[in-house]
N, C-alpha and C. Protein backbone atom coordinates (compact mmCIF):
# COMPACT_ATOMS: atom_id res chain seq x y z
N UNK A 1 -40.27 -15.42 -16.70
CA UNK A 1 -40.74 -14.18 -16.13
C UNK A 1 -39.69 -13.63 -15.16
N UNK A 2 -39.13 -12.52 -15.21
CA UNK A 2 -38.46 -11.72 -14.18
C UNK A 2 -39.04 -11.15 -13.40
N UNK A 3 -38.61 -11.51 -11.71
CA UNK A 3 -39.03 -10.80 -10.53
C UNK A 3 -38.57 -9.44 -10.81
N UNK A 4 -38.93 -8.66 -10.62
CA UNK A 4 -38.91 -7.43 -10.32
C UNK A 4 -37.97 -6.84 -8.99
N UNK A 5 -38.40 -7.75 -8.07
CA UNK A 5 -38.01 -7.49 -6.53
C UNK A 5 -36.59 -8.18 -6.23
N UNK A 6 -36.50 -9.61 -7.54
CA UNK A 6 -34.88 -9.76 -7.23
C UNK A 6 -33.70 -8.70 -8.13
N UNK A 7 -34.26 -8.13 -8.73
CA UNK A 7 -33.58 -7.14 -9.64
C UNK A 7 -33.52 -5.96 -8.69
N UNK A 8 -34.07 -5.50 -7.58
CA UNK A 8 -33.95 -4.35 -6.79
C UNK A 8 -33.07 -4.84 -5.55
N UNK A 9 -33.00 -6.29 -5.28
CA UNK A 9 -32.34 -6.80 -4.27
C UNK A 9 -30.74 -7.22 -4.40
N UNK A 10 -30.51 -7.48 -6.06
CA UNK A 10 -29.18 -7.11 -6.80
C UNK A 10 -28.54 -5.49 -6.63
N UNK A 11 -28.97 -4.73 -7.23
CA UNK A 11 -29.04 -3.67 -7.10
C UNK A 11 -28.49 -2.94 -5.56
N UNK A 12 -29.52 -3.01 -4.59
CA UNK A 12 -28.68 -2.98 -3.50
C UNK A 12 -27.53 -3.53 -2.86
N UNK A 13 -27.84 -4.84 -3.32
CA UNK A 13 -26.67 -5.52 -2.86
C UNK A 13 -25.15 -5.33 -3.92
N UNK A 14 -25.40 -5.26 -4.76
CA UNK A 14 -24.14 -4.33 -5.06
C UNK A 14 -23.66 -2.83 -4.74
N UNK A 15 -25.05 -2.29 -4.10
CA UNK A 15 -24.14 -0.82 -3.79
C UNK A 15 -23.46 -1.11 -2.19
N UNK A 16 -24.27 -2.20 -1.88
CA UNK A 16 -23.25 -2.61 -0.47
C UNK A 16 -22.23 -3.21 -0.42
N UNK A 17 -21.75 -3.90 -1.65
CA UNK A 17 -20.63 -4.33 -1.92
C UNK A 17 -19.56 -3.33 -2.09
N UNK A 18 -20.19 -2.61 -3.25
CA UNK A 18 -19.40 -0.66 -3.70
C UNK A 18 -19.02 -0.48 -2.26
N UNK A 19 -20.01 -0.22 -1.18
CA UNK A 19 -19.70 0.55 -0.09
C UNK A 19 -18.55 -0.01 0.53
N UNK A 20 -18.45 -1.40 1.04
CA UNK A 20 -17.91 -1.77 1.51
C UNK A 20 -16.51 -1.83 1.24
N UNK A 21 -16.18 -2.14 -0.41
CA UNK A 21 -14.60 -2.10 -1.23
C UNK A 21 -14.41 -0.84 -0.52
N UNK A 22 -15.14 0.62 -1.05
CA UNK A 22 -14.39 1.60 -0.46
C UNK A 22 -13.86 1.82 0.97
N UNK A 23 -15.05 1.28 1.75
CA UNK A 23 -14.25 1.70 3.35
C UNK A 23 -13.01 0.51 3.38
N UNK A 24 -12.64 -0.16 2.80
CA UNK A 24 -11.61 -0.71 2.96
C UNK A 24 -10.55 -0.82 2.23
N UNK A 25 -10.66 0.55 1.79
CA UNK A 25 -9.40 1.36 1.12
C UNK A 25 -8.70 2.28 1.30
N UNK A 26 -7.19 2.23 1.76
CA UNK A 26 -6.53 2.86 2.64
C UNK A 26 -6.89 4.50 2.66
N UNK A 27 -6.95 4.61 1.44
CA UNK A 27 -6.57 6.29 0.88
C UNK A 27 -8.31 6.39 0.51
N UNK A 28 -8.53 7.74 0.71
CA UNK A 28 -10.22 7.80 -0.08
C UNK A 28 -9.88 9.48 -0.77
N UNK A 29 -10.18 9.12 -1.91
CA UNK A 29 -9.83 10.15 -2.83
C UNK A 29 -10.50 11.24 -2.77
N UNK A 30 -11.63 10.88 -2.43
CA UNK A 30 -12.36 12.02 -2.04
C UNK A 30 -12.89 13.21 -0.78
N UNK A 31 -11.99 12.71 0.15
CA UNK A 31 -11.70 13.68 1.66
C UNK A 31 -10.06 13.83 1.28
N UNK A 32 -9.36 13.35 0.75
CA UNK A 32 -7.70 12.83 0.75
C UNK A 32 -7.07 12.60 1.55
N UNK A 33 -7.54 11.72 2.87
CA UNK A 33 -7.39 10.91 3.75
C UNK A 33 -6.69 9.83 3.65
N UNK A 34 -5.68 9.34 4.81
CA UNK A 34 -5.39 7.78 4.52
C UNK A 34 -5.79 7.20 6.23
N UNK A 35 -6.26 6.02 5.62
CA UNK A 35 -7.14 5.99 7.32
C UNK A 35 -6.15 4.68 7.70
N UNK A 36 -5.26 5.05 8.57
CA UNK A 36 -4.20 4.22 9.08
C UNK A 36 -4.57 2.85 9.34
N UNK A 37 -6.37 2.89 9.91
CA UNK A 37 -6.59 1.71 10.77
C UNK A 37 -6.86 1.06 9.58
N UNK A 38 -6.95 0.82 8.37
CA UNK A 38 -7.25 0.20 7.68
C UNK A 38 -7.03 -1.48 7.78
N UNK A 39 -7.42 -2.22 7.76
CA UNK A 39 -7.46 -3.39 7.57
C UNK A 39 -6.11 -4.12 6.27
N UNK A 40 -6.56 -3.49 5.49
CA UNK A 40 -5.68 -3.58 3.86
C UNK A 40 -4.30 -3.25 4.36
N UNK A 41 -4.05 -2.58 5.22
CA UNK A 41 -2.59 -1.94 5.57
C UNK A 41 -1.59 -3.21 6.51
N UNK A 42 -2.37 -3.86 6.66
CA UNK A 42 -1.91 -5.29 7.58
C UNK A 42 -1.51 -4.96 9.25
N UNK A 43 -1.39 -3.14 9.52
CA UNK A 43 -1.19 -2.94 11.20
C UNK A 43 0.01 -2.31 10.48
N UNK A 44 0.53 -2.27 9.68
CA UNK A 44 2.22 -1.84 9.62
C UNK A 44 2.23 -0.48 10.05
N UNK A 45 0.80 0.61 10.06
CA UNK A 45 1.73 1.96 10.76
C UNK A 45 0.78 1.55 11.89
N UNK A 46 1.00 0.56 12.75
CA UNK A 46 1.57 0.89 14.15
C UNK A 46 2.23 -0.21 14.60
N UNK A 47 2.84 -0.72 13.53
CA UNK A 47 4.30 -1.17 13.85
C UNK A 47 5.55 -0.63 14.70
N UNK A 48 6.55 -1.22 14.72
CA UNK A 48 7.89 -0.73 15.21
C UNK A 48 7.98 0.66 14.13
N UNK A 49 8.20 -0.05 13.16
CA UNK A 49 8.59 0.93 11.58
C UNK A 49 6.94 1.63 11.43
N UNK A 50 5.79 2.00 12.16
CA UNK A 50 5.27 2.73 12.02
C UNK A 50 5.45 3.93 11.00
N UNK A 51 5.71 5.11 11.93
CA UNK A 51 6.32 6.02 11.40
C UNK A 51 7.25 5.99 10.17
N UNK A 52 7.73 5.22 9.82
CA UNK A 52 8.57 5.42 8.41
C UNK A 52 7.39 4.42 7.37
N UNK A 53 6.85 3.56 7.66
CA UNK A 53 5.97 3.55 7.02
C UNK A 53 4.75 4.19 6.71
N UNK A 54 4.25 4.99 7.75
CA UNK A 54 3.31 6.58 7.22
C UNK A 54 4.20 7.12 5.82
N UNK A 55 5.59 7.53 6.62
CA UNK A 55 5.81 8.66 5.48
C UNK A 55 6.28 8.22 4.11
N UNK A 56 6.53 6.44 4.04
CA UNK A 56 6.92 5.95 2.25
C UNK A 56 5.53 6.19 1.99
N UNK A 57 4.38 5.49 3.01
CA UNK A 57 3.11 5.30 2.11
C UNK A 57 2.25 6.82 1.75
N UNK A 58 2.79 7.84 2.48
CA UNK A 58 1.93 8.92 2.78
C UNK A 58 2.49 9.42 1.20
N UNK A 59 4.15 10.01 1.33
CA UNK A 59 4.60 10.17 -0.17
C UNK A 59 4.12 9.42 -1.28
N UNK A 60 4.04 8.04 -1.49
CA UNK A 60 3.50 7.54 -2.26
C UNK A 60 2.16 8.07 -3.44
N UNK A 61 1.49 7.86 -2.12
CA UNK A 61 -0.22 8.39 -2.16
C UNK A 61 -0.21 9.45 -2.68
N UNK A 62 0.67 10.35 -2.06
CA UNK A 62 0.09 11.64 -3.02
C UNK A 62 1.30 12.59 -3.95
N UNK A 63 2.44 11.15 -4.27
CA UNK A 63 3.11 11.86 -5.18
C UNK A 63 2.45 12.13 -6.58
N UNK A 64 2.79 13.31 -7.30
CA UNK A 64 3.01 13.39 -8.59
C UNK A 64 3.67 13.42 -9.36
N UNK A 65 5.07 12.55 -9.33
CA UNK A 65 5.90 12.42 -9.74
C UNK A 65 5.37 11.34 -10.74
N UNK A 66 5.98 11.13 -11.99
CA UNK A 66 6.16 10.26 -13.28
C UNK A 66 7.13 9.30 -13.46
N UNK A 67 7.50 7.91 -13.17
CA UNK A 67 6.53 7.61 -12.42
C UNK A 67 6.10 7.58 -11.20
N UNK A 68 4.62 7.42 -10.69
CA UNK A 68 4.52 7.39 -9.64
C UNK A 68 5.32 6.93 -8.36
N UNK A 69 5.14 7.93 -7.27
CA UNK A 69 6.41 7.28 -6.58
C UNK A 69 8.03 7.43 -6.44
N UNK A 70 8.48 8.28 -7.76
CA UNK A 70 9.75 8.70 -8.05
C UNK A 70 10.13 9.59 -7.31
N UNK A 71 9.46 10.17 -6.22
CA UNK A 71 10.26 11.44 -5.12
C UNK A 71 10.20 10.56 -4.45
N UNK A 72 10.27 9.19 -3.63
CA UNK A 72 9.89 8.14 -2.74
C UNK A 72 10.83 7.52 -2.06
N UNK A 73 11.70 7.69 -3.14
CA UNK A 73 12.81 6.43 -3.16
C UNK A 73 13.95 6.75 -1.58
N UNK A 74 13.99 7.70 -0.89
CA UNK A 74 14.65 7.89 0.27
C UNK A 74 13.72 7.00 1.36
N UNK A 75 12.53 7.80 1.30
CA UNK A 75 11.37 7.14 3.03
C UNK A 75 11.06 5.52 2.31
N UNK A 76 11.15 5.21 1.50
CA UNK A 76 11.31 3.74 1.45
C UNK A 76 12.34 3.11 1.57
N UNK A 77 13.27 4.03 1.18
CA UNK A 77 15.01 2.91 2.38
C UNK A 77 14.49 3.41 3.18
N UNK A 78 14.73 4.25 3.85
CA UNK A 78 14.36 4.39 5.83
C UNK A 78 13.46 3.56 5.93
N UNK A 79 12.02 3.11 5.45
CA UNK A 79 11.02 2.07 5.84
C UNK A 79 11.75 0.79 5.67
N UNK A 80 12.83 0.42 4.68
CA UNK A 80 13.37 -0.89 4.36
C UNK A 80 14.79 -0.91 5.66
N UNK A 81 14.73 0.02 5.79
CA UNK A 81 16.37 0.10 6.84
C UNK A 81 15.68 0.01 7.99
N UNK A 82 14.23 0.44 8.47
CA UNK A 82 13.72 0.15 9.97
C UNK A 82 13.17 -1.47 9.97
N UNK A 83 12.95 -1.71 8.70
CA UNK A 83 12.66 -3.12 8.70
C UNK A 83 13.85 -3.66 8.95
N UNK A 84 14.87 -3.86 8.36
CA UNK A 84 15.92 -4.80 8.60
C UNK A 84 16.51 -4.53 10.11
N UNK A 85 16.21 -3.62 10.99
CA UNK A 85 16.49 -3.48 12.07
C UNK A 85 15.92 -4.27 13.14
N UNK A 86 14.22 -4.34 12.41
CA UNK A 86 13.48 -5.14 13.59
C UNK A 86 13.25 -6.54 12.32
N UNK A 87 13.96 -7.64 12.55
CA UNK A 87 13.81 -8.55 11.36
C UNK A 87 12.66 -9.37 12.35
N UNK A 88 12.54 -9.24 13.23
CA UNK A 88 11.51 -10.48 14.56
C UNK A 88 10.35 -9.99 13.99
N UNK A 89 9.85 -8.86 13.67
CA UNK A 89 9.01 -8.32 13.46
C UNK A 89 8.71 -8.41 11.71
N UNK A 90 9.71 -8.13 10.79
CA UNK A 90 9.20 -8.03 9.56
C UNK A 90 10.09 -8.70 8.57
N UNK A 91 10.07 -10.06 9.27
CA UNK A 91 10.71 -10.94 8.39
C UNK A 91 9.84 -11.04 7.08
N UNK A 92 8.92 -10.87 7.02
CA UNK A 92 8.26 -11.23 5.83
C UNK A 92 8.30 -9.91 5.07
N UNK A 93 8.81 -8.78 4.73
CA UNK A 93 8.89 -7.72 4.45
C UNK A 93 10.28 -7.91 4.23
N UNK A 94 11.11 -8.05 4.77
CA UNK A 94 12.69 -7.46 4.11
C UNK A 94 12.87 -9.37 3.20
N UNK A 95 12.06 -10.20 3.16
CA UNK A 95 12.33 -11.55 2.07
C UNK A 95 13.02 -12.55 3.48
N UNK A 96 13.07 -13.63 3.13
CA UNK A 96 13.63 -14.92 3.78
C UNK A 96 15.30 -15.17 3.67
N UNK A 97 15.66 -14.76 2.17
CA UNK A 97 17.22 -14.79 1.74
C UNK A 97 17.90 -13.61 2.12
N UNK A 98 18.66 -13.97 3.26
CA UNK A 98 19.47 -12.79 3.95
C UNK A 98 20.63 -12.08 2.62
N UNK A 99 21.18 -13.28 1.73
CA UNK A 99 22.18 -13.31 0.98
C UNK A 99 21.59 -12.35 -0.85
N UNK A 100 20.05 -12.53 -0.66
CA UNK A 100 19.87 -12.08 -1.83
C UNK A 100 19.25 -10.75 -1.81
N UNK A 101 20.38 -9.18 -2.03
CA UNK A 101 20.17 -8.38 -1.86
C UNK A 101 19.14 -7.71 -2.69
N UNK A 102 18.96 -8.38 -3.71
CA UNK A 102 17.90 -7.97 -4.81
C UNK A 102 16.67 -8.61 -3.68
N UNK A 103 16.12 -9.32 -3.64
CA UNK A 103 14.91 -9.62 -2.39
C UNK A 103 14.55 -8.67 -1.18
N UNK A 104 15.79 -8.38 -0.40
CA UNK A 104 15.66 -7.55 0.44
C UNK A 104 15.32 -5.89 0.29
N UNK A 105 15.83 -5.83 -0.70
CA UNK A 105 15.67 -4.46 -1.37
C UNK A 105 14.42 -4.00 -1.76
N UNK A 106 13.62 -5.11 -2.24
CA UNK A 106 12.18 -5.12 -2.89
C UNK A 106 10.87 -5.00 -2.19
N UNK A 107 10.29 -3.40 -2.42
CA UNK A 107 9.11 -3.09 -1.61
C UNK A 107 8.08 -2.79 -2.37
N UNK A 108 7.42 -3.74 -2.53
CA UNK A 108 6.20 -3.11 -4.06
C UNK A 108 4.96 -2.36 -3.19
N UNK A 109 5.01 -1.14 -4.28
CA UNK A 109 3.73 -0.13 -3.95
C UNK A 109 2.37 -0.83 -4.64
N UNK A 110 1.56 -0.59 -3.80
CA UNK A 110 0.07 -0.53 -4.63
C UNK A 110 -0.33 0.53 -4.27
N UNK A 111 -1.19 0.48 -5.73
CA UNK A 111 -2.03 2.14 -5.90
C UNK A 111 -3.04 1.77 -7.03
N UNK A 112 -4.58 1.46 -6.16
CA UNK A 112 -5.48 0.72 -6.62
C UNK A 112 -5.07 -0.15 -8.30
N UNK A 113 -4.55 -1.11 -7.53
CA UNK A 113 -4.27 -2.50 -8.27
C UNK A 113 -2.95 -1.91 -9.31
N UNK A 114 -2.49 -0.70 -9.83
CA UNK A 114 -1.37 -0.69 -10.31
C UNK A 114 -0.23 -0.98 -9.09
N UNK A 115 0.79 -1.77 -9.11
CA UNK A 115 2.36 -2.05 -8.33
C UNK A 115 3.59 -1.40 -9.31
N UNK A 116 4.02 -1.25 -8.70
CA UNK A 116 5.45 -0.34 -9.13
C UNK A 116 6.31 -0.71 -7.89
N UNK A 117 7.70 -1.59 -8.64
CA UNK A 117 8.62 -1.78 -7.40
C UNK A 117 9.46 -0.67 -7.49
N UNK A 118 10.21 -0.62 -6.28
CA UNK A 118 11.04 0.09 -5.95
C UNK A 118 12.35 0.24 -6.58
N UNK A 119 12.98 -0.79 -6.80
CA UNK A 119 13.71 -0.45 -7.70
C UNK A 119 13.71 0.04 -9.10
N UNK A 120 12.31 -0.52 -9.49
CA UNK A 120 12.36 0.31 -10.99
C UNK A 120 12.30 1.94 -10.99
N UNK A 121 11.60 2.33 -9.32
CA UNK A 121 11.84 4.02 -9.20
C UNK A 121 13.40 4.37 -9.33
N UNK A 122 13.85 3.63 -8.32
CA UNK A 122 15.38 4.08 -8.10
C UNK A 122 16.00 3.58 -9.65
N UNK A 123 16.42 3.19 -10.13
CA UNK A 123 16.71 2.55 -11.91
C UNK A 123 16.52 4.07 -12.56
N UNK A 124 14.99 4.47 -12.36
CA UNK A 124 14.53 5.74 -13.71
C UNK A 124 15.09 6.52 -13.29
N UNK A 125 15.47 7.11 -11.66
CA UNK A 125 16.13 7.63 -10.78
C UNK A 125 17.33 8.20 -11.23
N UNK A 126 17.94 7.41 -11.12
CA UNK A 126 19.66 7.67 -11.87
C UNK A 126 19.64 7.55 -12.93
């Protein structure tokens, strides 16, 4: 026999789940907002590199470029060049291997669960 009342208690409890994924998603598609304080964002715009990280992630978000991201490729060196400036701060962002410029170079976008690295922009680029 099926409860009735645990089938309405599923039910809610997945639209509170729904609710919750969304508020903890940087960008909301539907105001076209990016809500800085986000959690998902790890603090990086109010980092040192703040500001250059608004404007890779802000371009990002609402390029329409093919692929996504392909007008980008400048404010993500400036975000990768303010990183390597403050390395105390974002060692884990510019890689561990000072020597391996392919590592350091590498800033992968997300854009609900699709990634696109950076270099494959800059590659289609030229």
């Amino acid at each position: 026999m099926i409860d009735t009342a645990d089938l309405g208690n599923s039910t809610k409890a997945e639209e509170e789940e729904e609710e919750e994924e969304g508020q903890t998603q940087a960008f909301n598609p539907e105001t076209g907002e990016i809500n800085w304080d986000c959690p998902c964002l790890g603090g990086m715009a109010q980092g040192t590199c703040g500001e250059e990280f608004k404007a890779a992630f802000s371009c990002f978000i609402y390029s329409e470029e093919e692929p996504k991201g392909m007008d980008c490729v400048e404010t993500f060196k400036a975000m990768q060049d303010c990183f390597r400036r403050h390395p105390e701060e974002y060692a884990s962002e510019i890689g561990d291997d000072d020597d391996s410029q392919e590592e350091d170079s590498k800033t992968d976008i997300e854009d609900g669960g699709n990634e696109t690295d950076i270099e494959d922009i800059q590659d289609k680029k030229d």
